[in-house]
Protein backbone atom coordinates (compact mmCIF):
# COMPACT_ATOMS: atom_id res chain seq x y z
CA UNK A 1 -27.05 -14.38 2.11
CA UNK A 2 -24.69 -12.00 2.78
CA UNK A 3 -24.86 -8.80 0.73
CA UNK A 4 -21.48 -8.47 -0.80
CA UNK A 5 -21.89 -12.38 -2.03
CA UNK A 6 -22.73 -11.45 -5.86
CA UNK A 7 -19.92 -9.29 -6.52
CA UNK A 8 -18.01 -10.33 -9.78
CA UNK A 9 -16.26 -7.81 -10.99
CA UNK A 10 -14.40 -5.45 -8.25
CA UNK A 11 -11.85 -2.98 -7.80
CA UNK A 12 -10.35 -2.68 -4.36
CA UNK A 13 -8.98 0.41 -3.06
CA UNK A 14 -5.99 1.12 -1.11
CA UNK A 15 -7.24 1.17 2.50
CA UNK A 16 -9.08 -2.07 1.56
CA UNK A 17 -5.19 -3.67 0.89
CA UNK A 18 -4.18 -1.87 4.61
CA UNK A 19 -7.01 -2.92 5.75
CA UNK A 20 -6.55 -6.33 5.01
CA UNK A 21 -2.66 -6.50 5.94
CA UNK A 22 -2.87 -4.13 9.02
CA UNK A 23 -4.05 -6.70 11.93
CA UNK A 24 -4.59 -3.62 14.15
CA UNK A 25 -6.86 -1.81 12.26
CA UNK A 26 -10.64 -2.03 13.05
CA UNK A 27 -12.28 -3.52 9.54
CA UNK A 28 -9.13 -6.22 8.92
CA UNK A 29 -11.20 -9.12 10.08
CA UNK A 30 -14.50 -7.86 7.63
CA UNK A 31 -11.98 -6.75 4.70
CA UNK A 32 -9.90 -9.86 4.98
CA UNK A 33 -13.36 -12.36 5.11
CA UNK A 34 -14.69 -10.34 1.86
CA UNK A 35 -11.37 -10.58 0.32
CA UNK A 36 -11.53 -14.92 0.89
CA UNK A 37 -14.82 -14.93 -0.69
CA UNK A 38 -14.14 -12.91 -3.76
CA UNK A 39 -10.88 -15.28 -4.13
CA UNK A 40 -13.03 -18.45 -3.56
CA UNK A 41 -16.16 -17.15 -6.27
CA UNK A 42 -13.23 -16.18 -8.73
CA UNK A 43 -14.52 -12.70 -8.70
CA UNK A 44 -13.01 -10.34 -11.45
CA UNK A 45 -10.59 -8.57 -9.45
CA UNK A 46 -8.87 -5.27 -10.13
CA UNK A 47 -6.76 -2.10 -8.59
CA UNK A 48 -4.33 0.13 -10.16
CA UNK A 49 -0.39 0.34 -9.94
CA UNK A 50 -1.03 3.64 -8.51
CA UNK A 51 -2.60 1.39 -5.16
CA UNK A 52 -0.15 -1.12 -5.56
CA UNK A 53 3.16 1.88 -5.28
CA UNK A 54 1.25 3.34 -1.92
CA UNK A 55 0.62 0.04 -0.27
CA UNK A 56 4.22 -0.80 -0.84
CA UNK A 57 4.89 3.04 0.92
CA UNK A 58 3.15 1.53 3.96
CA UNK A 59 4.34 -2.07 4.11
CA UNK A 60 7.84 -1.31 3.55
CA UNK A 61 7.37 0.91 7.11
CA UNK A 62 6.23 -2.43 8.99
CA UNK A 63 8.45 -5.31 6.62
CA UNK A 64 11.44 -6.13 5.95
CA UNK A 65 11.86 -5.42 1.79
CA UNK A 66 11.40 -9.41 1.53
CA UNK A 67 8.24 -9.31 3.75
CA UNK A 68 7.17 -6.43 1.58
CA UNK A 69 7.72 -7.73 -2.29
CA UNK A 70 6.05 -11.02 -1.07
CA UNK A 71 3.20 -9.19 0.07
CA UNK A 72 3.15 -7.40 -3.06
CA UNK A 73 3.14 -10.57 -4.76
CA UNK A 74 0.54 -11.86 -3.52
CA UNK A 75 -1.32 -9.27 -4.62
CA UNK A 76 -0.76 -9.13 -8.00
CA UNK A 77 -1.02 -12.81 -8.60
CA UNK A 78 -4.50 -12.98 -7.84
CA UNK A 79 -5.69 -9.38 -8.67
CA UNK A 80 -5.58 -7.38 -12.21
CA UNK A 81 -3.27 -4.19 -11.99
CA UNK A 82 -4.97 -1.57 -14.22
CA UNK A 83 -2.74 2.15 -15.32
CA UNK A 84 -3.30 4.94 -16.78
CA UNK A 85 -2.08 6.46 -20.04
CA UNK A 86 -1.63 10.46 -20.82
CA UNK A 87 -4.75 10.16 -22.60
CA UNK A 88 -6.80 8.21 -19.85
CA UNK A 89 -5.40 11.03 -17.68
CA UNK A 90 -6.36 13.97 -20.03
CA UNK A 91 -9.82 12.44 -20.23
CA UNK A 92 -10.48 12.44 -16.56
CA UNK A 93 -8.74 15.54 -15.93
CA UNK A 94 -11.66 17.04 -18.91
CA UNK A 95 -13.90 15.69 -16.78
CA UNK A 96 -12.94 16.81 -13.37
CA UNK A 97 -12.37 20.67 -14.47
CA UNK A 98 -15.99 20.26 -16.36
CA UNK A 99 -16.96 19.30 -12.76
CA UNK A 100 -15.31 22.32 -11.34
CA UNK A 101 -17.26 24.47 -13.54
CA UNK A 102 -20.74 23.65 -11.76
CA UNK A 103 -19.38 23.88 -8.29
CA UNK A 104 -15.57 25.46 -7.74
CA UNK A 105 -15.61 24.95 -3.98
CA UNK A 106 -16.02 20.92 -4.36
CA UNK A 107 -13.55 19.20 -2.59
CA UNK A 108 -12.16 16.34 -5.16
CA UNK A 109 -9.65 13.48 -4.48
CA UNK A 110 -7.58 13.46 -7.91
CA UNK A 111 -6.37 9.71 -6.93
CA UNK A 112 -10.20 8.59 -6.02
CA UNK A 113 -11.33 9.78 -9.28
CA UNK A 114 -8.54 8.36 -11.58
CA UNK A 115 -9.36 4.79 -9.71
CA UNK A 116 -13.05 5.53 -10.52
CA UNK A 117 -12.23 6.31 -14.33
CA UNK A 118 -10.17 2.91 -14.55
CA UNK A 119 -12.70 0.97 -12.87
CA UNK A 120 -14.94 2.38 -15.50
CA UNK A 121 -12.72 2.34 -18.69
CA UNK A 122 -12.43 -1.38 -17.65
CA UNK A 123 -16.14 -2.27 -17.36
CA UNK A 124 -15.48 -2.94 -13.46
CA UNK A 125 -19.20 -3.26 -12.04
CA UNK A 126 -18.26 -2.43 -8.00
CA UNK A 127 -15.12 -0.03 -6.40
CA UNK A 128 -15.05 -1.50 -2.61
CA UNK A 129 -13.39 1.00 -0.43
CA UNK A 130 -14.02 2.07 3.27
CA UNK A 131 -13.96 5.65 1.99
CA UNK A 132 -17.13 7.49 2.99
CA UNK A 133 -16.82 10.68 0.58
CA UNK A 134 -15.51 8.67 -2.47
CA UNK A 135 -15.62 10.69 -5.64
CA UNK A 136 -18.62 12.58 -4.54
CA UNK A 137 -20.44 14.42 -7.58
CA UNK A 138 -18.00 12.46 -10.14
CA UNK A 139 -19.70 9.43 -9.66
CA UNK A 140 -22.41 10.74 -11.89
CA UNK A 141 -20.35 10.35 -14.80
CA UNK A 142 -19.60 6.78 -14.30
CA UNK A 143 -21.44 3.84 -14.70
CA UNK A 144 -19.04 2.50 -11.21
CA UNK A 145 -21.22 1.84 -8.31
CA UNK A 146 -19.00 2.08 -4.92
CA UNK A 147 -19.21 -0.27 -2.30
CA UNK A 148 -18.74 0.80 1.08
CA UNK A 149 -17.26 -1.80 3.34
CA UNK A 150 -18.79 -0.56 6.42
CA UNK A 151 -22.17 -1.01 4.93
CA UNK A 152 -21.98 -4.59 3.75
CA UNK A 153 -23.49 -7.27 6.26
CA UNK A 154 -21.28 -10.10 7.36
């Protein structure tokens, strides 16, 4: 059994889209096989409109803007598109400065962590990324565990 076979309820993060629609780059085959098998379980699936506006940035470099919406399409027909309100934002950004407060030289991705506090908000059990440093030292805070896709077996 392969390790990521159990997953039910996952949010996928942006390189795992250019991953999965980049032929050239080095995890597409792995990214696009775990992305059949989540679609074939009917796995929960989620990422943010914030993911889907920067994998549009990068397709529409490679497509034509028909190639690109249909991409887009696809995506959103067979994955849940979470956002962010001002108070979702205020909440996280509470929690990021509290963060700060411990350690002022951490090095934070503001996008990782709102993706983290969505996942979370939304009772999202797994983030699967290819990110090695995602949301280091905010993950405490969130009951999110990440997935790294170099570290699943095939």
């Amino acid at each position: 059994m392969r390790d990521w076979e159990n997953m039910s309820s996952v949010f996928l993060d942006t390189n795992f889209f250019l991953d999965i629609f980049d032929a050239s780059r080095q995890r597409h085959p792995k990214s696009k096989e775990v992305l059949e098998h989540l679609l074939q379980t009917n796995a929960a699936l989620y990422t943010s409109c914030d993911i889907i506006a920067t994998i549009s940035y990068f397709l529409q470099k490679q497509l034509d803007m028909k190639s690109c919406v249909t991409t887009i399409d696809y995506i959103v027909k067979r994955v849940t598109v979470l956002s962010a309100d001002n108070h979702d934002l205020i909440t996280l950004n509470e929690n990021i400065l509290s963060i700060l407060e411990e350690d002022q030289t951490l090095k934070i991705d503001y996008e990782d962590c709102m993706q983290l506090y969505l996942a979370h908000k939304h009772g999202v059990e797994k983030i699967l990324t290819s990110d090695k440093n995602f949301c280091q030292r905010v993950l405490e805070r969130y009951s999110v565990e990440v997935v790294n896709l170099d570290m699943l077996t095939s």
